[in-house]
N, C-alpha and C. Protein backbone atom coordinates (compact mmCIF):
# COMPACT_ATOMS: atom_id res chain seq x y z
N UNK A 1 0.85 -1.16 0.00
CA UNK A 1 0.00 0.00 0.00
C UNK A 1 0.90 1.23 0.00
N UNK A 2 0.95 2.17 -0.74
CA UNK A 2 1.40 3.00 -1.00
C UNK A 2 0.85 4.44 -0.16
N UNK A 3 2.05 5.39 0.53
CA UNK A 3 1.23 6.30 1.18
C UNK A 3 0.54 6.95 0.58
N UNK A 4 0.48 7.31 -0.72
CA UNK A 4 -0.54 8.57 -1.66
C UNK A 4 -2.10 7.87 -1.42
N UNK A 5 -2.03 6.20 -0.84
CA UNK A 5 -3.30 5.76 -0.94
C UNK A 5 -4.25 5.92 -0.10
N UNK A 6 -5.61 6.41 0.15
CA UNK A 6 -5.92 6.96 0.50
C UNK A 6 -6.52 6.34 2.47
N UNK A 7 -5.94 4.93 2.06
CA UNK A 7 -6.51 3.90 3.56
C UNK A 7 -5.06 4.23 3.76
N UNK A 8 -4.48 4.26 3.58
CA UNK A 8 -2.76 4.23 4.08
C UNK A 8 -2.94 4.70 5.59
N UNK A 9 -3.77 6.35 5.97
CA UNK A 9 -3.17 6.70 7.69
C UNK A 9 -4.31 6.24 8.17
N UNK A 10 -5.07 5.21 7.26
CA UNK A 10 -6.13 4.60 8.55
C UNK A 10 -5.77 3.27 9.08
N UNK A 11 -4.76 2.87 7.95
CA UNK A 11 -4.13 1.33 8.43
C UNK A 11 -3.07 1.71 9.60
N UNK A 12 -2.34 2.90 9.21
CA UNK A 12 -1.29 3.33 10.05
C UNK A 12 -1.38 3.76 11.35
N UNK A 13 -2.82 4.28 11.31
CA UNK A 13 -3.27 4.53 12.53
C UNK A 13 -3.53 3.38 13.47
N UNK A 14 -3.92 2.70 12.70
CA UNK A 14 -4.27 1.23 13.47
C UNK A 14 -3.16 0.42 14.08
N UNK A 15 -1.93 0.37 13.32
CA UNK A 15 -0.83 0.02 13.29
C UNK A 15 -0.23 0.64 14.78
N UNK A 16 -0.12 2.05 14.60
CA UNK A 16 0.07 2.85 15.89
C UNK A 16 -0.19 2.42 16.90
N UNK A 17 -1.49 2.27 16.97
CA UNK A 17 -2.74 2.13 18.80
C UNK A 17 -2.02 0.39 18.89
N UNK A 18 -2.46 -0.25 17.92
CA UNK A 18 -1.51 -2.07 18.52
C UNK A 18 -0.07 -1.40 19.36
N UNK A 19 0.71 -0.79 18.64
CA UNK A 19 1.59 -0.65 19.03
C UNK A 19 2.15 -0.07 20.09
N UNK A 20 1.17 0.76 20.72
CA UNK A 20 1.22 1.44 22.13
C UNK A 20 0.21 0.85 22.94
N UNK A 21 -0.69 -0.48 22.76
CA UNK A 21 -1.25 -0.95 23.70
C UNK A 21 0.27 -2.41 23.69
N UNK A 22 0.23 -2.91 23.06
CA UNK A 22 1.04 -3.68 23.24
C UNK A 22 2.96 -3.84 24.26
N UNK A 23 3.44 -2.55 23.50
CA UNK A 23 4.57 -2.14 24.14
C UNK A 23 4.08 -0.27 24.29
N UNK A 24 3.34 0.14 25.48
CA UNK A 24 3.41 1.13 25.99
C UNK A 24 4.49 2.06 26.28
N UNK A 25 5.61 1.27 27.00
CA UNK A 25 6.71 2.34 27.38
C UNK A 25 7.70 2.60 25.79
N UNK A 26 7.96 1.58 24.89
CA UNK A 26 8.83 2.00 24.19
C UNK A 26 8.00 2.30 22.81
N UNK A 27 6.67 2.53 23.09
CA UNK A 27 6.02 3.16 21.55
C UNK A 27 6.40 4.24 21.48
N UNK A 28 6.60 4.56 20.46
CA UNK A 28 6.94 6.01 19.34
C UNK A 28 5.85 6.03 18.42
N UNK A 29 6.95 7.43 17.58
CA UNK A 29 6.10 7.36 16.10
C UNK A 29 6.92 6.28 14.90
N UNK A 30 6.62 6.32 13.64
CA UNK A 30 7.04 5.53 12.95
C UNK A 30 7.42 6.42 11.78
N UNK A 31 8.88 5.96 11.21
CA UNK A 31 9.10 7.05 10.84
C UNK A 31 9.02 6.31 9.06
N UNK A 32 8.05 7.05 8.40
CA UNK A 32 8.06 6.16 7.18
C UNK A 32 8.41 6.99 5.72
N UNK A 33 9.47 7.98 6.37
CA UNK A 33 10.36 8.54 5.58
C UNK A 33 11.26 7.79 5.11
N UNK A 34 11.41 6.66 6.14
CA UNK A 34 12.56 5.71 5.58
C UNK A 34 12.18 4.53 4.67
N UNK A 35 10.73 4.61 3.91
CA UNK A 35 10.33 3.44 3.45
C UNK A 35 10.11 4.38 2.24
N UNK A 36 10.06 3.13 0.97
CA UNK A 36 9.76 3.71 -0.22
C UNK A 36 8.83 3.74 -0.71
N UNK A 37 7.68 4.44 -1.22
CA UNK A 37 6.44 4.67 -1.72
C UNK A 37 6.87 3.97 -3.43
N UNK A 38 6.11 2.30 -3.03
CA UNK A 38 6.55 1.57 -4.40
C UNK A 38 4.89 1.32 -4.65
């Protein structure tokens, strides 16, 4: 899924909340500057 797509920050969002219920103390953001929009 490509970020221009338009579910992209609703998956990501989702992605997020797992990720701060799961590991609370060491959640962040995600930095997806470092991934390539293929």
């Amino acid at each position: 899924m490509r970020r221009t797509d338009n579910r992209f920050w609703t998956h990501s969002d989702s992605l997020i909340e797992d990720y701060r219920k799961t590991y609370p103390i060491e959640a962040g953001l995600f930095d997806y500057n470092r991934f390539e929009n293929r």
